[in-house]
Protein backbone atom coordinates (compact mmCIF):
# COMPACT_ATOMS: atom_id res chain seq x y z
CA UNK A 1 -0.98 -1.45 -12.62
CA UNK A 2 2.71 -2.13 -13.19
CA UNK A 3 3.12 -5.70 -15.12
CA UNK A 4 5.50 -6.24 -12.62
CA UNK A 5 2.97 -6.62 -9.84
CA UNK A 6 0.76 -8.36 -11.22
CA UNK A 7 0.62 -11.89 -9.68
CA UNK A 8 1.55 -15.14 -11.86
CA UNK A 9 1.19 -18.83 -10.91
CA UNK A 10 3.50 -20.20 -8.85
CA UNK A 11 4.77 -24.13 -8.73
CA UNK A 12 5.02 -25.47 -5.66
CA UNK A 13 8.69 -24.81 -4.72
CA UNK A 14 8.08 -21.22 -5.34
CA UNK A 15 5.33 -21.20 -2.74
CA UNK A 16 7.20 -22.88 -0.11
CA UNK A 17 10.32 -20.79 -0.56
CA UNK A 18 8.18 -17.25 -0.84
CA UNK A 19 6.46 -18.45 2.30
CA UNK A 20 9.25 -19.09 4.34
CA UNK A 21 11.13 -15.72 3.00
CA UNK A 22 7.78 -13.85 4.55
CA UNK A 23 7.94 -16.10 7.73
CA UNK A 24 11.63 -15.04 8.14
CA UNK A 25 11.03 -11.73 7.58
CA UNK A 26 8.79 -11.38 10.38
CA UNK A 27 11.18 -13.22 12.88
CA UNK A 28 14.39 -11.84 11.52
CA UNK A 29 13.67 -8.75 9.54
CA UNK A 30 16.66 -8.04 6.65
CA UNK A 31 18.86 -10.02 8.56
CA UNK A 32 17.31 -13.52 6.98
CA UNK A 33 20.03 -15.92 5.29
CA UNK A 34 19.64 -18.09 2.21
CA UNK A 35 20.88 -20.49 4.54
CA UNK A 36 17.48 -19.85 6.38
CA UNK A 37 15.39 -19.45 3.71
CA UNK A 38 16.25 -22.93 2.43
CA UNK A 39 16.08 -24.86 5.33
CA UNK A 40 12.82 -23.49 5.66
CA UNK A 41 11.65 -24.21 2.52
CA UNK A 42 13.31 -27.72 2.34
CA UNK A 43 15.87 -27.17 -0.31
CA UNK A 44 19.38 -26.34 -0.94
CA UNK A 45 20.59 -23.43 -0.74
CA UNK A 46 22.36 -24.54 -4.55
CA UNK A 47 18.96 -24.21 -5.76
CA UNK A 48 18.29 -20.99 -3.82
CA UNK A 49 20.96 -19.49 -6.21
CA UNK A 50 20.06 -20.74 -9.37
CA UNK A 51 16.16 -20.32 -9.70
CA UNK A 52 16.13 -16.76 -7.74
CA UNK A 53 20.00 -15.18 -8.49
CA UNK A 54 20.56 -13.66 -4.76
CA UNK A 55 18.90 -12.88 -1.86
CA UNK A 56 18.28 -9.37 -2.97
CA UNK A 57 16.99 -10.52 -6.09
CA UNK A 58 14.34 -12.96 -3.82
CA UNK A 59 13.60 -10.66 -1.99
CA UNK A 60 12.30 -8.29 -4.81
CA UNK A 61 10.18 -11.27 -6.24
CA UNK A 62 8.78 -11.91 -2.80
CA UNK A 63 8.01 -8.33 -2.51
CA UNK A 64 6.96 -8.10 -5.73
CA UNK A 65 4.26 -10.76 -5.26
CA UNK A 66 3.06 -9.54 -1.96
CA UNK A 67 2.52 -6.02 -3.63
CA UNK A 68 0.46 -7.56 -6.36
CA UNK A 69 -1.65 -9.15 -3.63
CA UNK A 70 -2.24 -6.49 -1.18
CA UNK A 71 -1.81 -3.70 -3.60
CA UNK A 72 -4.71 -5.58 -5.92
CA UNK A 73 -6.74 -6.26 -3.36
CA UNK A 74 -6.99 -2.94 -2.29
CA UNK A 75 -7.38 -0.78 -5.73
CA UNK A 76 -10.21 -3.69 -7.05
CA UNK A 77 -12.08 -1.52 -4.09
CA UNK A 78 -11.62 1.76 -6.85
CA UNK A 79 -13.10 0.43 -9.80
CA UNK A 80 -16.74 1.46 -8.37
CA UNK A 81 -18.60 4.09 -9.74
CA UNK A 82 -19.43 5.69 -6.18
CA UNK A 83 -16.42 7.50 -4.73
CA UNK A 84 -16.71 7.91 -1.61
CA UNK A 85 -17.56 4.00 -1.17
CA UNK A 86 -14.61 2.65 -3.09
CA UNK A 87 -11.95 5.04 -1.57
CA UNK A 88 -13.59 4.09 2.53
CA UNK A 89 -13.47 0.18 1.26
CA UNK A 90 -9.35 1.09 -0.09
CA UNK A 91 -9.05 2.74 3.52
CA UNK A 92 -10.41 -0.53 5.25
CA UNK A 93 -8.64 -2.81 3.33
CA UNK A 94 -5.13 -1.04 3.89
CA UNK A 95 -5.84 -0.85 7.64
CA UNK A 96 -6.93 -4.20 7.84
CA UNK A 97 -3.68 -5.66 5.72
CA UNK A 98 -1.31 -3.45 7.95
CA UNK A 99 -2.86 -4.57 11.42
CA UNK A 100 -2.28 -8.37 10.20
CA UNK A 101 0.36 -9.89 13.11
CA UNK A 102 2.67 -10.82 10.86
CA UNK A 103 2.58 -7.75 8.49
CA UNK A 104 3.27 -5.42 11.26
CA UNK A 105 6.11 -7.41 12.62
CA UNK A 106 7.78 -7.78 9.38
CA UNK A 107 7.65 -3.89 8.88
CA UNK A 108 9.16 -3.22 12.50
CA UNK A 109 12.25 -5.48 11.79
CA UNK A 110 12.94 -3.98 8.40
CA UNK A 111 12.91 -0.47 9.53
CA UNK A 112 15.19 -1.56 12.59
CA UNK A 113 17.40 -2.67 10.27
CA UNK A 114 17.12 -0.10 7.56
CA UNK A 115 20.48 1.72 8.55
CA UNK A 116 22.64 -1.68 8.08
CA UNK A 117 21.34 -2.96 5.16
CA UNK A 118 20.10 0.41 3.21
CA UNK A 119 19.81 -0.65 -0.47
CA UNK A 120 17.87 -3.65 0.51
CA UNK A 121 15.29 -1.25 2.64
CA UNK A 122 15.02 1.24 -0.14
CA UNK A 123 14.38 -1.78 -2.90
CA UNK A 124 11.77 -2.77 -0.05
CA UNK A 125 9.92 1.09 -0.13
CA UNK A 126 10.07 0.77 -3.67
CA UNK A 127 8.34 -2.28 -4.62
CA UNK A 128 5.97 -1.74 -1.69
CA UNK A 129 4.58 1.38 -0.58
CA UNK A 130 6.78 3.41 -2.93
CA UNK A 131 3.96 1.04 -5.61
CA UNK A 132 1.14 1.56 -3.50
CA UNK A 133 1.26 5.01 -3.74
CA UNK A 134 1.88 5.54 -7.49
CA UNK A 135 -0.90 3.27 -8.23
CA UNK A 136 -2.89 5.14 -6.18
CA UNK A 137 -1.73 8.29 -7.73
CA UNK A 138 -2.26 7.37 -10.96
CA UNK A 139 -6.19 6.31 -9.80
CA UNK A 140 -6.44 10.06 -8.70
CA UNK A 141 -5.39 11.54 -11.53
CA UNK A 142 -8.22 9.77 -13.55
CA UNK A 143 -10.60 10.74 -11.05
CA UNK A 144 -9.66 14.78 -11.34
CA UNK A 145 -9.71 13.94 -15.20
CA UNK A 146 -13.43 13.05 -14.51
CA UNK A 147 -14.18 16.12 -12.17
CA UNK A 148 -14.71 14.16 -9.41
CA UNK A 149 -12.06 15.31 -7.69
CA UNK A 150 -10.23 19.06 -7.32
CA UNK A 151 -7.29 19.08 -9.72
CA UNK A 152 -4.00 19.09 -7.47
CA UNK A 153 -0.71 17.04 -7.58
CA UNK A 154 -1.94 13.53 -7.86
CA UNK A 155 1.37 12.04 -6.48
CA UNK A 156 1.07 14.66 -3.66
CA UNK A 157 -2.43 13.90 -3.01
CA UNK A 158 -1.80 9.98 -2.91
CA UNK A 159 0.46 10.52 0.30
CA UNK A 160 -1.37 12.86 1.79
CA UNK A 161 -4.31 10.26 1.58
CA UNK A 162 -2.54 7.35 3.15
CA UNK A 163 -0.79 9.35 5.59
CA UNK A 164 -4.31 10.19 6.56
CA UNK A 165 -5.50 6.66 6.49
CA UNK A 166 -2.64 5.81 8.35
CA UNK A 167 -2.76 8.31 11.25
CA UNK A 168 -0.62 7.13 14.42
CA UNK A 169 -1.57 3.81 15.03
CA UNK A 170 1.09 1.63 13.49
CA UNK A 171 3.67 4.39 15.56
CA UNK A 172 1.02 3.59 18.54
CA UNK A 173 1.82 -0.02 18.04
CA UNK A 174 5.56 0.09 17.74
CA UNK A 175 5.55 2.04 21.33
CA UNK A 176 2.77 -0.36 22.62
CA UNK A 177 0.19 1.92 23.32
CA UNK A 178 -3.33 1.60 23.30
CA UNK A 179 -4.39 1.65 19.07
CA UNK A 180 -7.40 0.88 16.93
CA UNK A 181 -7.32 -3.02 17.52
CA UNK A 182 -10.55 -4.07 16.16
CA UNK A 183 -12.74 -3.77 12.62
CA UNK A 184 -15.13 -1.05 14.41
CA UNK A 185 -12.43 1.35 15.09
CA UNK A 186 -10.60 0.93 12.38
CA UNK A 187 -13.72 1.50 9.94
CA UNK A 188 -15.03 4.28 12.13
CA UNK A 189 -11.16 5.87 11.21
CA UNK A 190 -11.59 4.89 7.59
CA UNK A 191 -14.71 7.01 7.58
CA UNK A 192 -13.28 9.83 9.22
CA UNK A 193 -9.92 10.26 6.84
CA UNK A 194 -12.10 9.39 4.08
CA UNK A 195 -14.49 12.48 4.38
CA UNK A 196 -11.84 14.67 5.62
CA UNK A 197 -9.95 14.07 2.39
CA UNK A 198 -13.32 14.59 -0.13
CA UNK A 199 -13.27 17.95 1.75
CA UNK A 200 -10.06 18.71 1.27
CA UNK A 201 -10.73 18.01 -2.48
CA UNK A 202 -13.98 18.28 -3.23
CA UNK A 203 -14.12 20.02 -7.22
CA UNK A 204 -14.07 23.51 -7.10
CA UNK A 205 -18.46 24.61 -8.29
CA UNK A 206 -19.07 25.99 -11.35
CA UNK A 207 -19.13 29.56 -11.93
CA UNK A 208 -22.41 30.90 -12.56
CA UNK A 209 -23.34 31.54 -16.01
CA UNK A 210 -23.28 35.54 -16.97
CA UNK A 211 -26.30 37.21 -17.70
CA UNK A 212 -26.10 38.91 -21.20
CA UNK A 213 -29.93 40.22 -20.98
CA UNK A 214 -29.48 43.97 -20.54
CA UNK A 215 -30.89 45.09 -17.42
CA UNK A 216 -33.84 47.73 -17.00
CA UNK A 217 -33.95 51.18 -16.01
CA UNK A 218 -37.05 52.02 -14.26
């Protein structure tokens, strides 16, 4: 995993200021102020500026730090020896982060306001699922490396896989329409784009070894 992800202690002020960045986000999306941020965290906006730089810049250590989280959380799941297990506990666990309330709500206000504030959405992609899914990719790779896996585009193969772990229900959401809104249904998902994808991949067999035994004439 990128360095850059990888969490690090934080004091005190640094926890009450990233908290109250992801609060905002959910409530306000992009459109957050410093002016917010610090009266929620109970400091000046002074010292906004001068331990974090600018609200971009805060927002790509918030980011960041949530990506470390979520995106460590879910790839501890691939360090098992059985495949199948590890990738249906990755699918759980990335269903399960992107059905949390607040999650979900932050994504819908960043991606309304995507168009007005574009460099701040595509830093956003980047350090989130843009991470996500090179990490992911890079897992894969290993995993074709080992045989495990048919050899394809690894980077190709990531998206396909969490577009299929995905599916429609975070679109079903946004439109609120019925989705998978409990543990069951979500697993019983998991499982389904889980084996779909081992099909899709599963290693090419090995071609029978040639006979060099000369054969009889009767």
């Amino acid at each position: 995993m990128n360095p850059a992800y990888l969490p690090v202690a934080l004091d005190a002020r640094d926890e009450r200021v990233f908290d109250a960045v992801r609060e905002l986000l959910a409530q306000q999306g992009m459109q957050m102020s410093m002016d917010a941020v610090a009266q929620h965290a109970g400091c000046s906006k002074q010292t906004l500026y001068s331990r974090y730089g600018n609200k971009q810049a805060l927002l790509r250590r918030v980011m960041q730090r949530h990506v470390g989280h979520a995106t460590g959380a879910m790839l501890r799941a691939l360090r098992g020896d059985d495949l199948r297990g590890s990738l249906l506990q990755f699918a759980t666990d990335f269903l399960e982060h992107f059905n949390q309330p607040h999650v979900g709500q932050a994504c819908r206000l960043i991606a309304a306001d995507a168009a007005q504030f574009p460099e701040e959405a595509r830093r956003l992609y980047r350090h989130g699922a843009g991470a996500l899914t090179l990490h992911l990719a890079e897992w894969i790779e290993t995993v074709c490396s080992r045989g495990l896996l048919r050899h394809d585009d690894p980077h190709f193969m990531a998206e396909l896989l969490l577009s299929m772990i995905a599916g429609q229900d975070f679109d079903k959401q946004r439109f609120h329409t019925a989705h998978r809104d409990d543990a069951a249904l979500r697993r019983r998902w998991a499982e389904f784009s889980v084996d779909g994808f081992l099909r899709a991949f599963a290693p090419q067999p090995s071609p029978a070894p040639s006979s060099n035994q000369p054969r009889s004439s009767s």
